[in-house]
N, C-alpha and C. Protein backbone atom coordinates (compact mmCIF):
# COMPACT_ATOMS: atom_id res chain seq x y z
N UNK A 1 17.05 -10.71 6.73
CA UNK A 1 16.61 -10.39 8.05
C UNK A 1 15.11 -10.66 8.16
N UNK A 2 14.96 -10.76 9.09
CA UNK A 2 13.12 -11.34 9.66
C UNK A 2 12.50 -10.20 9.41
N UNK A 3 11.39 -10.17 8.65
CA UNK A 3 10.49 -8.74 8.94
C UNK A 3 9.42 -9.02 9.19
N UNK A 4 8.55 -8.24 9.74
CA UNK A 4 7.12 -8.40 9.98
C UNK A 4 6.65 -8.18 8.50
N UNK A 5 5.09 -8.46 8.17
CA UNK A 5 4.33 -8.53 6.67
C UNK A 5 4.37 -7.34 6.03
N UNK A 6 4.19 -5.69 7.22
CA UNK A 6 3.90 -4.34 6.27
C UNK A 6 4.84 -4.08 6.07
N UNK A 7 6.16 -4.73 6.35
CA UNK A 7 7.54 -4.31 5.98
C UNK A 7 7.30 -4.80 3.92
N UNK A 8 6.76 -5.07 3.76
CA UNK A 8 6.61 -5.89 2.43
C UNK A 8 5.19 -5.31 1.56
N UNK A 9 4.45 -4.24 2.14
CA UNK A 9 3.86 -3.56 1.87
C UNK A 9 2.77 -4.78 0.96
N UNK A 10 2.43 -4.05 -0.25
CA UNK A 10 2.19 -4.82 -1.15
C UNK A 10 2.75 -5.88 -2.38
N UNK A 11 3.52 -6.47 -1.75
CA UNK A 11 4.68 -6.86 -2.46
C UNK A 11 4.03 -8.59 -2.80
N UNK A 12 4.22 -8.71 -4.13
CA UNK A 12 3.83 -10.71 -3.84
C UNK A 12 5.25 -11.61 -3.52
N UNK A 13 4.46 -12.09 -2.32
CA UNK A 13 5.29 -12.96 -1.62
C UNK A 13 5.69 -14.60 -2.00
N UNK A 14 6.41 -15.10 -1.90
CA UNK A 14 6.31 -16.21 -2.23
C UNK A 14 6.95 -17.61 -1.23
N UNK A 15 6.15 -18.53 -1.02
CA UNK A 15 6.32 -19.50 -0.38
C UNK A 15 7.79 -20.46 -0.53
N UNK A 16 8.84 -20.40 0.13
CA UNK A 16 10.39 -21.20 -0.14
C UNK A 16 10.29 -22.21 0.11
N UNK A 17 9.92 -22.22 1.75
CA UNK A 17 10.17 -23.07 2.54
C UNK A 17 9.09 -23.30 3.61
N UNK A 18 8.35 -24.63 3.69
CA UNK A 18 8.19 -25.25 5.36
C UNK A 18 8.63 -25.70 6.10
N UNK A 19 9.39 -25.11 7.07
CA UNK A 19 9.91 -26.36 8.34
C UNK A 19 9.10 -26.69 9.25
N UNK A 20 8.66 -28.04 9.29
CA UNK A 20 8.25 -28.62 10.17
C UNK A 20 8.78 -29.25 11.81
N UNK A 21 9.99 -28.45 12.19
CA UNK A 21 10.27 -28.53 13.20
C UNK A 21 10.76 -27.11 13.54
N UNK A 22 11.39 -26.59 14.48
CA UNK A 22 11.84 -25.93 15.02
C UNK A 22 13.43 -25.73 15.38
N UNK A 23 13.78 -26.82 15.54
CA UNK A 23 15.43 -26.54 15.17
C UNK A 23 15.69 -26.14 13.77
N UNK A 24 14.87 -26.85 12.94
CA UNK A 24 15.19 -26.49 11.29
C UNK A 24 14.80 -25.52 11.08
N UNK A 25 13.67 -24.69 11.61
CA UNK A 25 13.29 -23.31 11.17
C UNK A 25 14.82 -22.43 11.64
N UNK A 26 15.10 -22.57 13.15
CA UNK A 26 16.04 -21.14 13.23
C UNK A 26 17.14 -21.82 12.33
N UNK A 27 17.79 -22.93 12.18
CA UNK A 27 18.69 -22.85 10.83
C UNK A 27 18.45 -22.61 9.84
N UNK A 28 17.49 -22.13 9.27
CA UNK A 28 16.55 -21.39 8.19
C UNK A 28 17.06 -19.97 7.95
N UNK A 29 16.35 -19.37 9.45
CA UNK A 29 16.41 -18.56 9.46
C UNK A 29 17.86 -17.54 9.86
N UNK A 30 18.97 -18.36 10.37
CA UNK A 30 20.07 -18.27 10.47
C UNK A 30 21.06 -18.26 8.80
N UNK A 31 20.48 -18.99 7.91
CA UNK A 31 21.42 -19.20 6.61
C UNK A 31 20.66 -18.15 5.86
N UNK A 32 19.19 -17.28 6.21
CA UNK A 32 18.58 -16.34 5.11
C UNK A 32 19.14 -14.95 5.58
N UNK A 33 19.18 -14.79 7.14
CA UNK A 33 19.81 -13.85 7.42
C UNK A 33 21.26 -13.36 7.23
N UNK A 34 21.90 -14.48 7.46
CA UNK A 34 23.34 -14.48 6.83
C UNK A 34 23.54 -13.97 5.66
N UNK A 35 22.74 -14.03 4.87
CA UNK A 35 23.40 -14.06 3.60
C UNK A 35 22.16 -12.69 2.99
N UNK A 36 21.78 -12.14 3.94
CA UNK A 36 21.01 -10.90 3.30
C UNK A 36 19.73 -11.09 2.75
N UNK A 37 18.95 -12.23 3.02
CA UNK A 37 17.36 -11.88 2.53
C UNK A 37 16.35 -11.42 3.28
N UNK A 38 15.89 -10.83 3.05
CA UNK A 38 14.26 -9.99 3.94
C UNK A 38 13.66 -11.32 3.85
N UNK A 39 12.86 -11.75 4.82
CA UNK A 39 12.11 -12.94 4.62
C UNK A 39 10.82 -12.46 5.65
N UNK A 40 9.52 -13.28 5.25
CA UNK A 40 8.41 -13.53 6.44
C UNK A 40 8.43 -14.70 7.15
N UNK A 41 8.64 -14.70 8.00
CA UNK A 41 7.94 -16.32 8.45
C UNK A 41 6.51 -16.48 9.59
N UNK A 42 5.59 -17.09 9.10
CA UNK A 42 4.82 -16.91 9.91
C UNK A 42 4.16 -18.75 10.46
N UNK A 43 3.69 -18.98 11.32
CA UNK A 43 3.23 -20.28 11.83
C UNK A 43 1.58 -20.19 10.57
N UNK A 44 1.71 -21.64 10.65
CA UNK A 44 0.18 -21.71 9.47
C UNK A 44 0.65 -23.80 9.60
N UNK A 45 -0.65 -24.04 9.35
CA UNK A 45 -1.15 -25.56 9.18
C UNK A 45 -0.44 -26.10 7.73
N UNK A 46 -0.57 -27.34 8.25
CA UNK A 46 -0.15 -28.25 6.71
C UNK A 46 -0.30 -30.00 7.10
N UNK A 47 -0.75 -30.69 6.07
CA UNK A 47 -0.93 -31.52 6.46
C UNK A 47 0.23 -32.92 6.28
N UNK A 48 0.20 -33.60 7.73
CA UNK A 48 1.60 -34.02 7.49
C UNK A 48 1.04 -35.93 8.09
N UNK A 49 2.15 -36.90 8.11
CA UNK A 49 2.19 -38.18 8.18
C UNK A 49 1.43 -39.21 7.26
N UNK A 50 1.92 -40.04 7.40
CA UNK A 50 2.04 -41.34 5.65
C UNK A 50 0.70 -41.64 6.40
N UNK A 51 0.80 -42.59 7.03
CA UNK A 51 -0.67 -43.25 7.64
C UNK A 51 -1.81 -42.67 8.11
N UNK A 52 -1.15 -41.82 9.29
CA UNK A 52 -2.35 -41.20 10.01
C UNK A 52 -2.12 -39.68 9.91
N UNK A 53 -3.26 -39.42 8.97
CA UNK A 53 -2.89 -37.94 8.42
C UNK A 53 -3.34 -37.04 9.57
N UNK A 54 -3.15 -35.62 9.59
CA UNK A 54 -2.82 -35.04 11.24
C UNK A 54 -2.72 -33.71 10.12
N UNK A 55 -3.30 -32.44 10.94
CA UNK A 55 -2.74 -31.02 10.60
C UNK A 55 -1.82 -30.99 11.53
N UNK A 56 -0.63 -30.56 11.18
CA UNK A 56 0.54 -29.72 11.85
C UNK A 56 0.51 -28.11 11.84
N UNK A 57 1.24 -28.16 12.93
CA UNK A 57 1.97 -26.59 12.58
C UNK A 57 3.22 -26.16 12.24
N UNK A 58 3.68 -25.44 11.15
CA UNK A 58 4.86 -25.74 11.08
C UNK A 58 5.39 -23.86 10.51
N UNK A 59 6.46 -23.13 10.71
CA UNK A 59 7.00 -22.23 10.04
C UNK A 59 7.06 -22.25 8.53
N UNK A 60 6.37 -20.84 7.86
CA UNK A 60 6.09 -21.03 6.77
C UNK A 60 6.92 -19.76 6.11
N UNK A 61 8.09 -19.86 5.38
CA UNK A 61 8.75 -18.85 5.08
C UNK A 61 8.61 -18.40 3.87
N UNK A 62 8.52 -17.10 3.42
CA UNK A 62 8.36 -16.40 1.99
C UNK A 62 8.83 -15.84 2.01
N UNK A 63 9.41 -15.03 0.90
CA UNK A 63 10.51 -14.10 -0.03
C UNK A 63 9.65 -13.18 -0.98
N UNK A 64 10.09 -11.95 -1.24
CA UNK A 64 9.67 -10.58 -2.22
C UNK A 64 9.80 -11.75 -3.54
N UNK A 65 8.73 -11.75 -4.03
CA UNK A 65 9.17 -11.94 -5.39
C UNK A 65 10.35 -12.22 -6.55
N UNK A 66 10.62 -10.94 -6.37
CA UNK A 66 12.64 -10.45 -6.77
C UNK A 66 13.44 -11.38 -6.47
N UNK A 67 13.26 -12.14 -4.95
CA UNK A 67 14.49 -12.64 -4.50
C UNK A 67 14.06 -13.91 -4.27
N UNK A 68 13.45 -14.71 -5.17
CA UNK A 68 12.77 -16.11 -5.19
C UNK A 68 13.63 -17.31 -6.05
N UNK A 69 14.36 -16.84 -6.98
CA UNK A 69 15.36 -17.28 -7.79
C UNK A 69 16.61 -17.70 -6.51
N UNK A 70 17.39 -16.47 -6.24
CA UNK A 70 18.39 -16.45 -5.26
C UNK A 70 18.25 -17.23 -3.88
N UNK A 71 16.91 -16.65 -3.31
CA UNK A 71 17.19 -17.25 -2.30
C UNK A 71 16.66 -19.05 -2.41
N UNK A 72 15.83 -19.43 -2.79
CA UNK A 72 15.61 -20.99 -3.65
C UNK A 72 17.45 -21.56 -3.93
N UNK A 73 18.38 -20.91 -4.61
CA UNK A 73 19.52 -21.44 -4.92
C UNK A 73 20.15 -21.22 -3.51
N UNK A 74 20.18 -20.61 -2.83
CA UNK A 74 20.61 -20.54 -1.41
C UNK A 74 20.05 -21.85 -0.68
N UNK A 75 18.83 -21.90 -0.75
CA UNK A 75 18.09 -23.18 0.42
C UNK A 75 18.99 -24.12 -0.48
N UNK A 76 18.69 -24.77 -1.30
CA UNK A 76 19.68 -25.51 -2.10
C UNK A 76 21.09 -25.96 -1.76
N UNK A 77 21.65 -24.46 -1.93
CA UNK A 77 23.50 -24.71 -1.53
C UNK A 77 23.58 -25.01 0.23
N UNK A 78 22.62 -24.86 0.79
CA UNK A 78 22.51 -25.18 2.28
C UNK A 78 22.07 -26.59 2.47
N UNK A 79 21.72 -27.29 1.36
CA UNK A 79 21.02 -28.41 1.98
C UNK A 79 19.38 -28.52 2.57
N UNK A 80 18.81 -27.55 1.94
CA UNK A 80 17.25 -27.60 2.18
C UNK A 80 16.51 -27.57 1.04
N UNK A 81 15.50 -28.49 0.69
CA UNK A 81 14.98 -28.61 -0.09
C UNK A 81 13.00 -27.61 -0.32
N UNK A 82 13.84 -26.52 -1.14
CA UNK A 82 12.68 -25.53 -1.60
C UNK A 82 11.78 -26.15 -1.63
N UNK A 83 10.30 -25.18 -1.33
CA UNK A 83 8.80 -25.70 -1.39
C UNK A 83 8.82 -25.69 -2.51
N UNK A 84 8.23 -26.57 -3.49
CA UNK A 84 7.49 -26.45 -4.76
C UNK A 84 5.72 -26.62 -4.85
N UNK A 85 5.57 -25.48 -5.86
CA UNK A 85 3.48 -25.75 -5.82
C UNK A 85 3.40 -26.95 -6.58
N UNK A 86 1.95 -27.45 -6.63
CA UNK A 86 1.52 -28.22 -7.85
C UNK A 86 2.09 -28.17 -9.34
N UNK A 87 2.40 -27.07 -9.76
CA UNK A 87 2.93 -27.11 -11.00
C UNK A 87 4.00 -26.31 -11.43
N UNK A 88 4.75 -27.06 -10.14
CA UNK A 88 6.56 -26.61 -10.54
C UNK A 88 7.05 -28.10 -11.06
């Protein structure tokens, strides 16, 4: 389910997913809710296009810590491909 940030108190959060559109976010957010994860999503910049590079805005979704394994194998079995950092 969607929560706002103090729902998560001090909890470390972790980055899953960017969708860069908006139909793909609420199917996002439709396959995390389904299936029982607390998630944040909040709007934030990223930089996007091959040629002419451009900040976007795009939905930026994170998970409790705990549930970073699970829900990662979820984006997966859905057909969305998890954020990875620099040194995943």
């Amino acid at each position: 389910m969607r929560r706002e940030p103090d729902f998560f108190g001090e909890q470390e959060l972790i980055l899953i997913y960017i969708a860069k559109k908006l139909k793909e976010a609420l199917r996002l957010e439709k396959v995390l809710t389904d299936a029982g994860f607390d998630y944040l999503v909040e709007p934030d910049k990223y930089s996007g296009g091959l040629i002419f590079r451009s900040e976007r805005i795009g939905a930026f979704f994170y998970v409790a810590e705990e549930s970073d394994p699970a829900a990662r194998a979820l984006l997966v079995n859905s057909g969305f491909a998890p954020y990875q950092t620099q040194d995943e």
